[in-house]
N, C-alpha and C. Protein backbone atom coordinates (compact mmCIF):
# COMPACT_ATOMS: atom_id res chain seq x y z
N UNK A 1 -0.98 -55.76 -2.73
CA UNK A 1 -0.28 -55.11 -1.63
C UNK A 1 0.89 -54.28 -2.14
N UNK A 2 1.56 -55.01 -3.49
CA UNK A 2 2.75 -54.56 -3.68
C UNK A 2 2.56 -52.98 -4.32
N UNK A 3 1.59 -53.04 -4.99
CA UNK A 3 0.60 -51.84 -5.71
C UNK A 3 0.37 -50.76 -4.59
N UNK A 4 -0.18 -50.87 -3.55
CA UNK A 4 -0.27 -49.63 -2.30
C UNK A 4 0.74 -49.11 -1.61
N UNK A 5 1.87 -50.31 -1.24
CA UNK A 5 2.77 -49.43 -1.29
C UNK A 5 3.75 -48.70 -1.98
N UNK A 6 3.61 -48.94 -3.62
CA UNK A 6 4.91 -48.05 -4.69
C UNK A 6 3.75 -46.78 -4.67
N UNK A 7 2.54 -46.96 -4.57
CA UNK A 7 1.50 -45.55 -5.08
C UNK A 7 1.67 -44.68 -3.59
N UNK A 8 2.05 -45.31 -2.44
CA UNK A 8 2.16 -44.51 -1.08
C UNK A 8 3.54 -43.91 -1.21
N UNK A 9 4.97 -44.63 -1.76
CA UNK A 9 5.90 -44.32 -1.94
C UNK A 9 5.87 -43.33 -3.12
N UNK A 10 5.51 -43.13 -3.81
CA UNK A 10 5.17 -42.07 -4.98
C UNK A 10 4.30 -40.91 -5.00
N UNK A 11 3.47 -41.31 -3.77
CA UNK A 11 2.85 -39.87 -3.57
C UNK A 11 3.84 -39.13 -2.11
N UNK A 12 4.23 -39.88 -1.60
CA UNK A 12 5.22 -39.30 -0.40
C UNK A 12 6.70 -38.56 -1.08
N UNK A 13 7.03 -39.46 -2.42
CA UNK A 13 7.89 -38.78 -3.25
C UNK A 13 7.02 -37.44 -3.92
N UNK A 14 6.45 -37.22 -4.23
CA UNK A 14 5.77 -35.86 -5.53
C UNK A 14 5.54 -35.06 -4.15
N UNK A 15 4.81 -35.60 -2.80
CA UNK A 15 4.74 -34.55 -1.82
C UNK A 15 6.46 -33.81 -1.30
N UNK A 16 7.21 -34.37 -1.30
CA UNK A 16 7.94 -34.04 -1.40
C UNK A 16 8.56 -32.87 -2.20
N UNK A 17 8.57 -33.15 -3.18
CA UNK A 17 8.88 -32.18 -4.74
C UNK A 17 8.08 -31.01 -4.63
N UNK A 18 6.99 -31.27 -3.98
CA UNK A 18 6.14 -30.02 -4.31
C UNK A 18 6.25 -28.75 -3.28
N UNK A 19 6.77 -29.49 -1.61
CA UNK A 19 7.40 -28.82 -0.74
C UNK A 19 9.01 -28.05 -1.19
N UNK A 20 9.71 -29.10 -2.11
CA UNK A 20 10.98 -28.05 -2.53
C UNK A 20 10.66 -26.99 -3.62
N UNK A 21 9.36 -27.32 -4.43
CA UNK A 21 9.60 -26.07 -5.05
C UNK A 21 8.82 -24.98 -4.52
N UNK A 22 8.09 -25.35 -3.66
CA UNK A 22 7.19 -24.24 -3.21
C UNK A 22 7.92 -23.38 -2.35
N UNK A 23 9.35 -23.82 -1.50
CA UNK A 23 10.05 -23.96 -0.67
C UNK A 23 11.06 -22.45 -1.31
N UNK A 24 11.17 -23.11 -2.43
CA UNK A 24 12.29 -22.51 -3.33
C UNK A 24 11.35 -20.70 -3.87
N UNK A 25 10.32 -21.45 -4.63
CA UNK A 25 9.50 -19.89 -5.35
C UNK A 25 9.23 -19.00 -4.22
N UNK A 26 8.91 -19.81 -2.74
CA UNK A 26 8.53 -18.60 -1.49
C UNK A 26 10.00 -17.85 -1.70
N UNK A 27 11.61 -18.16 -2.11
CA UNK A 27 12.25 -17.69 -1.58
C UNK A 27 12.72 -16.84 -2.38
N UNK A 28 12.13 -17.31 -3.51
CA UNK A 28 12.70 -15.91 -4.77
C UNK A 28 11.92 -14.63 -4.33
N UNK A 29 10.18 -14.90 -4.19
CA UNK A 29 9.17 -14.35 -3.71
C UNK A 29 9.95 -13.19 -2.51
N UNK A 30 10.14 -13.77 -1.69
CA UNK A 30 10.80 -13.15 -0.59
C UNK A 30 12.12 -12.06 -1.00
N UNK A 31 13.06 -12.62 -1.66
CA UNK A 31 14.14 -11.89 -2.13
C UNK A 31 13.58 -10.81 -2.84
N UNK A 32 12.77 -11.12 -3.89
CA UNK A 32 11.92 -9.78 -5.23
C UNK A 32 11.58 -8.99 -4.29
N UNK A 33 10.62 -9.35 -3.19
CA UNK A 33 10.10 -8.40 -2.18
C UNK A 33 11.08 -7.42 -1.49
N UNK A 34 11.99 -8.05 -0.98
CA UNK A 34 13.11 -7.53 -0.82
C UNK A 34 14.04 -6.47 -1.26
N UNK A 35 14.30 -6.68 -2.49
CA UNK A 35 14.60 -5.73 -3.57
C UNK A 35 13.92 -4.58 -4.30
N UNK A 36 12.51 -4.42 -4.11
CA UNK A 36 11.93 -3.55 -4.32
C UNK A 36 11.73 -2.92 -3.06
N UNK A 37 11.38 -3.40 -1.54
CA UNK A 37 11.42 -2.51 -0.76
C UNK A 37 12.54 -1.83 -0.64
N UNK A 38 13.95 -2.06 -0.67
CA UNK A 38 15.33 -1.80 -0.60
C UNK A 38 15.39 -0.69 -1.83
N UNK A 39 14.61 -0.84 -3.26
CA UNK A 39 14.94 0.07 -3.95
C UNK A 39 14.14 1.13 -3.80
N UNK A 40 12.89 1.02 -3.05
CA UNK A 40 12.03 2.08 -2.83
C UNK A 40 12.93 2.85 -1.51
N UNK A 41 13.79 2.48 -0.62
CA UNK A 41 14.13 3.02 0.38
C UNK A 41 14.94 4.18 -0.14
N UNK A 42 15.96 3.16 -1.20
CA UNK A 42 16.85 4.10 -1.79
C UNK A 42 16.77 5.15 -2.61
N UNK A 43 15.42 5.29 -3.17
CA UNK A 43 15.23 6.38 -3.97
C UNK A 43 14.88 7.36 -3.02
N UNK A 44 14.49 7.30 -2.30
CA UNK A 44 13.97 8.45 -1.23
C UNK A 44 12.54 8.44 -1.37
N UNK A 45 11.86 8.02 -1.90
CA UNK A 45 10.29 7.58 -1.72
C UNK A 45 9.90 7.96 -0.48
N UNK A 46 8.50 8.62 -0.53
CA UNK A 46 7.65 9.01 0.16
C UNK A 46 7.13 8.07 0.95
N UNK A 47 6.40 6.89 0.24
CA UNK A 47 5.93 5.95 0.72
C UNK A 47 6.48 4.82 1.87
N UNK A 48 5.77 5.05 2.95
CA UNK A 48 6.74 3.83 4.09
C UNK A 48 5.78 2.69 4.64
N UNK A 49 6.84 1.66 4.36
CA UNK A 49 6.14 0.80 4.91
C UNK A 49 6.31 0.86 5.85
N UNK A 50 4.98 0.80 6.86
CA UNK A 50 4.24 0.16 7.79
C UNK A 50 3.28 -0.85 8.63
N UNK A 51 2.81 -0.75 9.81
CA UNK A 51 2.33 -2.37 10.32
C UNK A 51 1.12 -2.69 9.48
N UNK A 52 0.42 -1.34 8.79
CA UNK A 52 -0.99 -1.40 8.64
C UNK A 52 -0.60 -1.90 6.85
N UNK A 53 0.51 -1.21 6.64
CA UNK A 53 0.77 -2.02 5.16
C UNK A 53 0.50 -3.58 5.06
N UNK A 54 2.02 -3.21 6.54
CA UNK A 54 2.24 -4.70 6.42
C UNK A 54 1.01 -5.96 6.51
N UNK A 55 0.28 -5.50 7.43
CA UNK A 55 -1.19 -6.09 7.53
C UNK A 55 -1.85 -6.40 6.56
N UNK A 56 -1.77 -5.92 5.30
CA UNK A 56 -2.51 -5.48 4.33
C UNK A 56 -1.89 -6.32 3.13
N UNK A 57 -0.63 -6.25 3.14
CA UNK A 57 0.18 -7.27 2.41
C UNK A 57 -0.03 -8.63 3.05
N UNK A 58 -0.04 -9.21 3.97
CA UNK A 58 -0.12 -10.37 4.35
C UNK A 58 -1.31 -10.76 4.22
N UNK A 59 -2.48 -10.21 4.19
CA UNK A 59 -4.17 -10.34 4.39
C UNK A 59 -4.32 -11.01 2.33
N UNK A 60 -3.26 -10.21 1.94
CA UNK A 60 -3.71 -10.55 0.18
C UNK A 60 -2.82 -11.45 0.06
N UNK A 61 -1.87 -11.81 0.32
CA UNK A 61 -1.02 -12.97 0.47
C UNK A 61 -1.66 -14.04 0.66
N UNK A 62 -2.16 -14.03 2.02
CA UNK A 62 -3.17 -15.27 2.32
C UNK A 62 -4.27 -15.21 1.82
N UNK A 63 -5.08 -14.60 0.78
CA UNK A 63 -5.91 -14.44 0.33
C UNK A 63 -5.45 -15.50 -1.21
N UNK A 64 -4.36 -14.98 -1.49
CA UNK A 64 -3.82 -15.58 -2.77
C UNK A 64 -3.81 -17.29 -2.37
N UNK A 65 -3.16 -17.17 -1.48
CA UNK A 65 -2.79 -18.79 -1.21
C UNK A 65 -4.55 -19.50 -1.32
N UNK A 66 -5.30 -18.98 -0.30
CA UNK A 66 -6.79 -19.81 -0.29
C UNK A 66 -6.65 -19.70 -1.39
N UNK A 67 -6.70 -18.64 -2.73
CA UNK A 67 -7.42 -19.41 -4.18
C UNK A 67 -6.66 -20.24 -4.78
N UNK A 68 -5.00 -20.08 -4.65
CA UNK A 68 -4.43 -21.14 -5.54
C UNK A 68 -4.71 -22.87 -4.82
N UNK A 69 -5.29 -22.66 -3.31
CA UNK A 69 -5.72 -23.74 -2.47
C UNK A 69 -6.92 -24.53 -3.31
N UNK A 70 -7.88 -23.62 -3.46
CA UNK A 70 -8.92 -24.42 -3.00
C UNK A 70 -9.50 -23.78 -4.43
């Protein structure tokens, strides 16, 4: 008994860990993104983002996630 619960307490701990770093890399992720749209604004770039971008970015996003998923 004593065995099921340190292996339930240890996987509830690593689930844990794996939510802060995933937590953390979405947010660098987010900032980088950030910084390149911001530097593309500032150069005067042609290119604008839009919904259909934006669509398009999120579609490979979640595309990425299913393979690192599964």
């Amino acid at each position: 008994m004593d065995k099921q619960v340190q292996t339930k307490e240890q996987t509830q701990s690593s689930a844990g860990t794996i939510y802060a770093i995933g937590g953390i890399l979405g947010a660098l992720v987010g900032l980088i993104a950030a910084y390149i749209v911001a530097k593309n604004y500032e150069s005067g770039s042609d290119k604008e983002f839009n919904a259909g971008t934006g669509v398009k970015l999120g579609l490979a996003v979640m595309g990425l996630l299913r393979i690192l998923a599964g």
